[in-house]
Protein backbone atom coordinates (compact mmCIF):
# COMPACT_ATOMS: atom_id res chain seq x y z
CA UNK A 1 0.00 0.00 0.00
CA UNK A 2 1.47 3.37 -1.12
CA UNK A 3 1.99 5.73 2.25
CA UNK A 4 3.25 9.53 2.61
CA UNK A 5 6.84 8.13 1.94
CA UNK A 6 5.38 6.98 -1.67
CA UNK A 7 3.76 10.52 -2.23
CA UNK A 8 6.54 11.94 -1.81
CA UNK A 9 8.42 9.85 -3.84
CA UNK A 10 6.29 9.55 -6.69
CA UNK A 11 4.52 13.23 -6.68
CA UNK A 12 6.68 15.50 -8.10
CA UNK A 13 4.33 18.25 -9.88
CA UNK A 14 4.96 21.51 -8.27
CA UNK A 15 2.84 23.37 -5.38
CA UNK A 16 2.03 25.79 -8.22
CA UNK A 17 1.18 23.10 -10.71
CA UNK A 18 -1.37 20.96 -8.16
CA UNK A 19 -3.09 22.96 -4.59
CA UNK A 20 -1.37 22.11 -1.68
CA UNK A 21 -3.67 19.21 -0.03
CA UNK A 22 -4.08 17.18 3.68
CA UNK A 23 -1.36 14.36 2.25
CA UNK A 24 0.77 17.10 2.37
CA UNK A 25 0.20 18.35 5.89
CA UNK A 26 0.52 15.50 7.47
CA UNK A 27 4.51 15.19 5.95
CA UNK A 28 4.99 18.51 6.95
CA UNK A 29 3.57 18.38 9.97
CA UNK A 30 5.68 14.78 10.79
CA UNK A 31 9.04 16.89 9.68
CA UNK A 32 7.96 19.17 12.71
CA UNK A 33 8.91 16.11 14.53
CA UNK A 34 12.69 16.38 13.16
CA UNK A 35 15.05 18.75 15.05
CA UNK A 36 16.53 21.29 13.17
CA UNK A 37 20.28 21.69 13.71
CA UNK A 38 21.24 24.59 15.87
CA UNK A 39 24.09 25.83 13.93
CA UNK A 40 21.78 27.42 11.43
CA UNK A 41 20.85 30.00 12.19
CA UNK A 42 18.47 31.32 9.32
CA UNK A 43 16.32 28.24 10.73
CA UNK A 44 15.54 29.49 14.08
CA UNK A 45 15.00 33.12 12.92
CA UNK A 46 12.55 33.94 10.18
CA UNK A 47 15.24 34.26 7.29
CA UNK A 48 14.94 30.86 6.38
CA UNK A 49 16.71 28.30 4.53
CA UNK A 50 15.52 25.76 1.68
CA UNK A 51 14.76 22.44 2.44
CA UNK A 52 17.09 20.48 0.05
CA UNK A 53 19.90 22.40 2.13
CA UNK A 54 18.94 20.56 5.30
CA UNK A 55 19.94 17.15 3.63
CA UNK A 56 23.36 16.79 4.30
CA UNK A 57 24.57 13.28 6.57
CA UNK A 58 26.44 15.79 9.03
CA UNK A 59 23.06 16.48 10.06
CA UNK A 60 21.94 13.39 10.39
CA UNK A 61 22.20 12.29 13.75
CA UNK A 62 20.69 15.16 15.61
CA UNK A 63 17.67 15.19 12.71
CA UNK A 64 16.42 12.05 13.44
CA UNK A 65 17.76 11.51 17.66
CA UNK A 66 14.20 10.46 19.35
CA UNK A 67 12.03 10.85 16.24
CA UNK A 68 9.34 7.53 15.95
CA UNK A 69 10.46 5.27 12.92
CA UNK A 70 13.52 6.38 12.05
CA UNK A 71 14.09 4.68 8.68
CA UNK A 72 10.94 5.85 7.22
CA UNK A 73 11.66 9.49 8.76
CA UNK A 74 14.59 9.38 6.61
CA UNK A 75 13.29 8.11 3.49
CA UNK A 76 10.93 10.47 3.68
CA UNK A 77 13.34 13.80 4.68
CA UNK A 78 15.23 12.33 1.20
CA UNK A 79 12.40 12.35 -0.94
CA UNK A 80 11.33 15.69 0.11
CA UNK A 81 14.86 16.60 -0.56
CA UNK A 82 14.84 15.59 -3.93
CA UNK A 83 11.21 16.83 -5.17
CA UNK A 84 10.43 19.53 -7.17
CA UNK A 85 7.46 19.88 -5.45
CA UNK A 86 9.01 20.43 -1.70
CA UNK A 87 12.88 20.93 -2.27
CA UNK A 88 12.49 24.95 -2.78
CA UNK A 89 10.13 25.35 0.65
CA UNK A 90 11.66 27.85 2.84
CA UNK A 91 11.87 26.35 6.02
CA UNK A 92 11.91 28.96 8.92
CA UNK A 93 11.09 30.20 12.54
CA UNK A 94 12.03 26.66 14.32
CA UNK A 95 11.64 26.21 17.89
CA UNK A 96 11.46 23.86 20.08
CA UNK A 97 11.00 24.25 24.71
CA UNK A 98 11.07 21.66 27.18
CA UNK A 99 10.31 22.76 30.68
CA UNK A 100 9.38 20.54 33.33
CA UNK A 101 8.53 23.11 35.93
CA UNK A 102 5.72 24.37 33.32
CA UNK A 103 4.90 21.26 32.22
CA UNK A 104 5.56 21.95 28.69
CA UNK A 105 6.79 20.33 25.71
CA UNK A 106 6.43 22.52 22.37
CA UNK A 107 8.02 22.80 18.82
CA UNK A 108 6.68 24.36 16.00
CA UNK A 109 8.12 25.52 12.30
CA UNK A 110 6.77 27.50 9.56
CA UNK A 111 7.16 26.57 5.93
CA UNK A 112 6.97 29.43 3.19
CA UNK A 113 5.34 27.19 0.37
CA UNK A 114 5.29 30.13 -2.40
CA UNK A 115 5.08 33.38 -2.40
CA UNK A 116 1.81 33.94 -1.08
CA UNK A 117 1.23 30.71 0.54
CA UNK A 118 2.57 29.31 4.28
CA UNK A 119 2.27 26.23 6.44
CA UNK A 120 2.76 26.42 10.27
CA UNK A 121 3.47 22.85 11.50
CA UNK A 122 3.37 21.73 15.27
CA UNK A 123 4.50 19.10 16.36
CA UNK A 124 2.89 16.55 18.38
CA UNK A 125 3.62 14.90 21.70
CA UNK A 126 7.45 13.18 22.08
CA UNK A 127 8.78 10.32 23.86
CA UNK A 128 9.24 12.63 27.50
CA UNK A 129 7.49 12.43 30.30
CA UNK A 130 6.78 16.33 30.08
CA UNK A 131 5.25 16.02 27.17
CA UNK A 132 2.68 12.82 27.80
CA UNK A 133 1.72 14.44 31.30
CA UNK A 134 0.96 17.69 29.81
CA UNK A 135 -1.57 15.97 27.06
CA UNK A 136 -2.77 14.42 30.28
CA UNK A 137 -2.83 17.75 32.02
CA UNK A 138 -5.98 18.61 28.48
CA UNK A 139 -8.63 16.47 30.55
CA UNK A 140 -8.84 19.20 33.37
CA UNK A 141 -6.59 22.08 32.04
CA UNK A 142 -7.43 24.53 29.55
CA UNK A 143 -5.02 26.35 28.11
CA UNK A 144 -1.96 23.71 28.72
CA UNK A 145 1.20 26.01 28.04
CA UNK A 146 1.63 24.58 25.01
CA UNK A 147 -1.88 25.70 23.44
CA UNK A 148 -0.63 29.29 24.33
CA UNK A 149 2.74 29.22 23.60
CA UNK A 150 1.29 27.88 20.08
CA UNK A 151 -1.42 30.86 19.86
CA UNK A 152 1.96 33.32 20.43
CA UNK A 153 3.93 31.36 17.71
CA UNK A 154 0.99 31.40 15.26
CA UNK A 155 0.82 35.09 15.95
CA UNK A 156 4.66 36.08 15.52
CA UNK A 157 4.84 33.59 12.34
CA UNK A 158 2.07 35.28 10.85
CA UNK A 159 3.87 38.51 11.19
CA UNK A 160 6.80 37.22 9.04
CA UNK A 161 5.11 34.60 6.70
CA UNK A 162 3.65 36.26 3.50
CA UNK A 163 0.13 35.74 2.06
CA UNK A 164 -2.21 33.14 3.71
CA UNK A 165 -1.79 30.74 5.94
CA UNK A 166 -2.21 26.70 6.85
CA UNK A 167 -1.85 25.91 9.89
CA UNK A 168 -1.35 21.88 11.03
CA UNK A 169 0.15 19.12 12.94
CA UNK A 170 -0.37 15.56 13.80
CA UNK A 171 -1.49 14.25 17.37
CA UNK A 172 -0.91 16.76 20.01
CA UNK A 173 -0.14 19.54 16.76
CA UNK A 174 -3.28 18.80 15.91
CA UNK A 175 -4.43 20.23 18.72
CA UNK A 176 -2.36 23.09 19.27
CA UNK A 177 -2.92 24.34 15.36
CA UNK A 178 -7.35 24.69 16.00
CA UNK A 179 -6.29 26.41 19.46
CA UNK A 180 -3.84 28.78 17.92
CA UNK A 181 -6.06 29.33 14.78
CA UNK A 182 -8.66 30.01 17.46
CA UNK A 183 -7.06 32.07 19.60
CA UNK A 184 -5.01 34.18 17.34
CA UNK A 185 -6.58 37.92 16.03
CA UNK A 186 -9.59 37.70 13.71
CA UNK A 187 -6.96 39.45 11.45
CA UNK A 188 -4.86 36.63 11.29
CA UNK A 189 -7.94 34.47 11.58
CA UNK A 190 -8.80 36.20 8.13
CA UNK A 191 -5.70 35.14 6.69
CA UNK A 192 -5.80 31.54 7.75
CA UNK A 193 -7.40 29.41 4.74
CA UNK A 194 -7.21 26.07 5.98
CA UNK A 195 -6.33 24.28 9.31
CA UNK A 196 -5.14 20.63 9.71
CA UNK A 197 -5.58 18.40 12.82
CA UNK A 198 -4.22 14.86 11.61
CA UNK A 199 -5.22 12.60 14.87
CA UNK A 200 -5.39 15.29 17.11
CA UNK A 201 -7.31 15.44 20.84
CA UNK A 202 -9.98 17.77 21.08
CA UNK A 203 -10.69 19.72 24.04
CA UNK A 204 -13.02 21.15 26.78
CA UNK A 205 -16.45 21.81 25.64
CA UNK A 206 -15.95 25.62 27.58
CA UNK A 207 -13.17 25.77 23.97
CA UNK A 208 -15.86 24.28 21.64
CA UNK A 209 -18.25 27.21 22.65
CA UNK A 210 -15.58 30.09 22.29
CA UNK A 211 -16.22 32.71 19.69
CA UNK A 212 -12.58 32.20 18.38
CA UNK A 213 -13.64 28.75 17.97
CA UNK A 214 -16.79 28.90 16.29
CA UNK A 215 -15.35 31.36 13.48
CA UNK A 216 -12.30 28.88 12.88
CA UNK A 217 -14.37 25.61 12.58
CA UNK A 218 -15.60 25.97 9.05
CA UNK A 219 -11.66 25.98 8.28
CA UNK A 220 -11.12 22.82 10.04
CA UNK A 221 -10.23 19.61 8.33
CA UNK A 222 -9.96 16.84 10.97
CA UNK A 223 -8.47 12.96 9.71
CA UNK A 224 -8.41 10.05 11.64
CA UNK A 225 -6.99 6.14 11.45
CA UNK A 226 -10.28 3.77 11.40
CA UNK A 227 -9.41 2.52 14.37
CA UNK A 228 -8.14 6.34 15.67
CA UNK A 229 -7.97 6.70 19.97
CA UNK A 230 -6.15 9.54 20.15
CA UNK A 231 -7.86 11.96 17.97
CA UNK A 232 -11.06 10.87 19.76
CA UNK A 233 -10.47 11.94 23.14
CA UNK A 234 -12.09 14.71 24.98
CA UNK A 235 -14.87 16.74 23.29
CA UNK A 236 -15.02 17.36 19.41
CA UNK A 237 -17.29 19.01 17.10
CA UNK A 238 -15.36 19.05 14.15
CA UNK A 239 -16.58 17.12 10.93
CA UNK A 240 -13.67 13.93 10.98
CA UNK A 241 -12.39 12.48 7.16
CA UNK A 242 -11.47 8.95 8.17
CA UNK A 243 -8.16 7.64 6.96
CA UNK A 244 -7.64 3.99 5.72
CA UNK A 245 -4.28 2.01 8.21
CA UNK A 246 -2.32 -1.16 7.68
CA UNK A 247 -1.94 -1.26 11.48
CA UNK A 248 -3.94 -2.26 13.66
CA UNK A 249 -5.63 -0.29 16.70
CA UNK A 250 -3.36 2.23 18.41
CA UNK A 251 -0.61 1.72 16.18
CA UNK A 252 -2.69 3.56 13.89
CA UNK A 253 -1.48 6.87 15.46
CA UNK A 254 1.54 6.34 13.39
CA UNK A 255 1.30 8.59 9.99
CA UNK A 256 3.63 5.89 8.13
CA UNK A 257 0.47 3.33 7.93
CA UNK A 258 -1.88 6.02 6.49
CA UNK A 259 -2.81 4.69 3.11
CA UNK A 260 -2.16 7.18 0.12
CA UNK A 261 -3.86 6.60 -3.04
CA UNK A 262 -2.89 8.96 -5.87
CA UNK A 263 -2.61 12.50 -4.58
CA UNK A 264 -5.29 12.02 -1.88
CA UNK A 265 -5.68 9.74 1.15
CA UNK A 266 -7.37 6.83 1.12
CA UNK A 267 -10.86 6.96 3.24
CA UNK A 268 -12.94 4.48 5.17
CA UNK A 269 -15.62 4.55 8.01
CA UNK A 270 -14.32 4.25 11.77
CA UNK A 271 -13.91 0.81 12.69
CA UNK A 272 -16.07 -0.59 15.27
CA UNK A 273 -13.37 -1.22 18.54
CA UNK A 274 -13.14 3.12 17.73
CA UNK A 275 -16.37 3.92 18.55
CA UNK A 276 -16.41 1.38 21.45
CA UNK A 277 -13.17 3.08 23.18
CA UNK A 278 -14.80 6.97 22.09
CA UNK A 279 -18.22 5.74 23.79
CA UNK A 280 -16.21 4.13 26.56
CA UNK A 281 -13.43 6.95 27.91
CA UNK A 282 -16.12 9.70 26.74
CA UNK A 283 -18.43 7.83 29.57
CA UNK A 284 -15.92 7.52 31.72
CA UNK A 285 -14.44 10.91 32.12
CA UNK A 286 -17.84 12.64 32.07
CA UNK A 287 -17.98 11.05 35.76
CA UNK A 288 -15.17 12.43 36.90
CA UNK A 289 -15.04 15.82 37.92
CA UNK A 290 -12.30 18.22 36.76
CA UNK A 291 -10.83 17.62 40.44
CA UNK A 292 -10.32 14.03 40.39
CA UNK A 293 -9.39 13.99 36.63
CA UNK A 294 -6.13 16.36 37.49
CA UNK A 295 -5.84 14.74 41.21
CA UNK A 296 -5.56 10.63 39.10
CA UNK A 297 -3.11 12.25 36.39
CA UNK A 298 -1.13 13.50 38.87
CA UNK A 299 -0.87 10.18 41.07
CA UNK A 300 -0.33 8.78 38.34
CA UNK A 301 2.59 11.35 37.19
CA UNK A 302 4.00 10.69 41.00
CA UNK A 303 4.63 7.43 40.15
CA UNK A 304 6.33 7.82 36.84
CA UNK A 305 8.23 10.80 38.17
CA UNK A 306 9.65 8.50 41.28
CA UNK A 307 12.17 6.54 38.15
CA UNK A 308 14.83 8.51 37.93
CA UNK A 309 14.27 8.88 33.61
CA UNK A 310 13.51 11.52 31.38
CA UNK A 311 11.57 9.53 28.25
CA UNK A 312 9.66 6.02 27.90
CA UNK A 313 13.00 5.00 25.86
CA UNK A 314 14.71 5.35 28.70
CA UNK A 315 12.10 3.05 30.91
CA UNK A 316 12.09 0.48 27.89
CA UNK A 317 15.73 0.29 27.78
CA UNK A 318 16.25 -0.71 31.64
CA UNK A 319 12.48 -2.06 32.23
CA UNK A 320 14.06 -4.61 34.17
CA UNK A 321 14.95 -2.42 36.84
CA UNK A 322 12.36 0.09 36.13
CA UNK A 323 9.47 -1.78 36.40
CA UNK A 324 9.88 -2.98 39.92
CA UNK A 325 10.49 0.21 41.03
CA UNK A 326 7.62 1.43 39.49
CA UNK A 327 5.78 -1.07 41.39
CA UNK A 328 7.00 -0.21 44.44
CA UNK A 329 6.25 3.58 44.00
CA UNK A 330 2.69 2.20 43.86
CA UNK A 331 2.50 0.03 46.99
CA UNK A 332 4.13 2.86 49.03
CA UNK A 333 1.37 5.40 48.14
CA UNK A 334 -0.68 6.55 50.87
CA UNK A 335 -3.76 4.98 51.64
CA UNK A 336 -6.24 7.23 50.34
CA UNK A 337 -4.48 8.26 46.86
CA UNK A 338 -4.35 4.01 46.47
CA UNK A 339 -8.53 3.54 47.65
CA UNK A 340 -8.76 6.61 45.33
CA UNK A 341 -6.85 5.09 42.03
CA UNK A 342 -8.74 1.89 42.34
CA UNK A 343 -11.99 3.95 42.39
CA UNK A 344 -11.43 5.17 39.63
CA UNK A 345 -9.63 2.27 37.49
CA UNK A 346 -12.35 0.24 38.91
CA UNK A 347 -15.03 3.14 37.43
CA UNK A 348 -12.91 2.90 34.17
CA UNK A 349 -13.53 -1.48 34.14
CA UNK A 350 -17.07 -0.64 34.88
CA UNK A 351 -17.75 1.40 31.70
CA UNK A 352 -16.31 -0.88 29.44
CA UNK A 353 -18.11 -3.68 30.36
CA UNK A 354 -21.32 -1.89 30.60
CA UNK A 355 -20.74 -0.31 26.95
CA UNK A 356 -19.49 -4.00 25.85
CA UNK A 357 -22.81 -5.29 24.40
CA UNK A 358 -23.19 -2.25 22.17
CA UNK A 359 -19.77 -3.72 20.80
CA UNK A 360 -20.93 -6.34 19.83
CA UNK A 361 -23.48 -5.08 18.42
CA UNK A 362 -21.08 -2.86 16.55
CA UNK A 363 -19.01 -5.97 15.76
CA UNK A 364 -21.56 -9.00 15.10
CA UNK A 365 -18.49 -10.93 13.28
CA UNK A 366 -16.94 -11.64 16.51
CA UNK A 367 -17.18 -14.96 18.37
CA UNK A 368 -19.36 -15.59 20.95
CA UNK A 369 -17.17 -15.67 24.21
């Protein structure tokens, strides 16, 4: 099955010759992923360099350190390299801020596609612990840092892009480009043709009813993976385009098994084991008050935070000594944040098998158990 990696490969009319489309957001907004090498300057201020001068093998190693699927990551940076159609972007304005104390993780970079055309990309949510807890943080917090710090980049790159603007990014980016299309002046908002959220949460329904909001939504295109979890979560109103996988279930998420077919994705209905888990964890969080949503992410951040590692790759490399002490960080919580957990894990178990039937329903194929 042909993937973004083959579109880029195979596509090589210009962005003049064929409109800029959502196959080609989602490759931008995975390169937001990448991390720009700091010795460039005219990357990191709004000068800008082209993109075919980022592929050189000195900057290899730092380009690719941490990013998901490495081989594909570069086989795509090398087709995007050598197209007509993306080797001449200006790539500009990159950023990228990890601080624990905020509970931020955030990197975004603009692309000047032609003269009167520009694509903000943010990226989604890394391997760190900062950055899962602070998607965490979305289920009782509104704005995370990130969803402002994204409304000031949107603003500032606005100010130095020319023409109009897309705005996009995959999982967490998602997210961040509707709340910094949102949020940003309805100047800006004027400018801002189309935004992308490829798999991203949604949000608060006090967001959904914002007048920011409700002017940007028209603009919104929204895809998911048939069997999408991620860009389910929390409240959503916008209409969702669903995306064709070769994975399976969660593995979904990742943008290499989104199937491309010609110049356009590949589309599908959401599979049944989707709409289960979106029934399931919408049920589920709707009895938990905004309180005891933030008060179980953070027990449950306590206990990550009490390994002394930075990034799941870091807890899958030494799992053998991690996960014991994991364990142990559990057992040694104080009685009423452990009665509390269960509660609350036990709520989770409840849902599920109370929604279960309706699954079936969904899913008459399956064996009887």
């Amino acid at each position: 099955m042909k993937n973004i990696v083959s579109y880029a490969e195979d596509n090589l009319d210009a962005l003049t010759a064929r409109p800029f489309g959502g196959v080609d957001s989602l490759i931008l907004s995975w390169v937001s992923y990448m991390h720009f090498p700091l010795n460039v300057p005219s990357l990191h201020n709004w000068v800008g360099v082209p993109l075919k001068d980022l592929f050189r093998a000195e900057y290899f190693p730092q380009l690719f350190q941490g990013v998901w699927d490495k081989e594909n990551s570069r086989r795509l940076f090398t087709a995007l390299a050598a197209s007509p159609r993306f080797r001449d972007i200006q790539v500009m304005g990159f950023t990228e801020q990890m601080d624990p104390g905020q509970e931020k993780q955030f990197a975004a970079v603009a692309f000047q596609l032609t003269p009167d055309l520009c694509y903000v990309a943010f990226r989604g949510t890394d391997s760190s612990l900062v950055g899962w807890k602070e998607d965490f943080n979305m289920a009782f917090q509104h704005p995370v840092p990130s969803q402002t710090e994204a409304a000031r980049y949107l603003t500032k790159a606005a100010s130095h892009c020319a023409g109009e603007i897309l705005v996009g990014g995959h999982s967490k980016g998602g997210n961040l480009a509707v709340y910094s299309a949102a949020a940003v002046s309805p100047q800006i908002q004027a400018r801002i043709r189309k935004v992308y959220s490829h798999d991203g949460p949604g949000f608060l329904e006090t967001f959904l009813q914002s007048p920011g909001f409700l002017t940007i939504e028209p603009k919104i295109e929204k895809t998911l993976p048939q069997s999408s979890i991620v860009g389910l979560l929390l409240d959503h109103r916008e209409d969702c385009q669903v995306v064709r996988s070769n994975r399976l279930s969660f593995l979904q998420h990742d943008p290499f098994s989104w199937v491309v077919e010609g110049t356009a994705f590949s589309y599908d209905q959401l599979t049944a084991d989707a709409k289960y888990w979106d029934r399931t964890l919408d049920d589920w969080l709707r009895r938990l008050s905004e309180e005891e949503r933030e008060r179980f992410v953070e027990s449950l951040y306590s206990i990550l935070t009490s390994v002394d590692i930075a990034d799941f790759a870091e807890f899958r490399a030494g799992w053998q000594k991690n996960l014991p002490a994991l364990m142990h960080a559990a057992a040694n919580l104080d009685p009423d944040t452990r009665i509390f957990l269960f509660r609350v894990i036990k709520e989770l178990a409840s849902v599920s098998l109370r929604n279960f039937p309706e699954f079936f329903r969904d899913h008459p194929n399956l064996p009887e158990a």
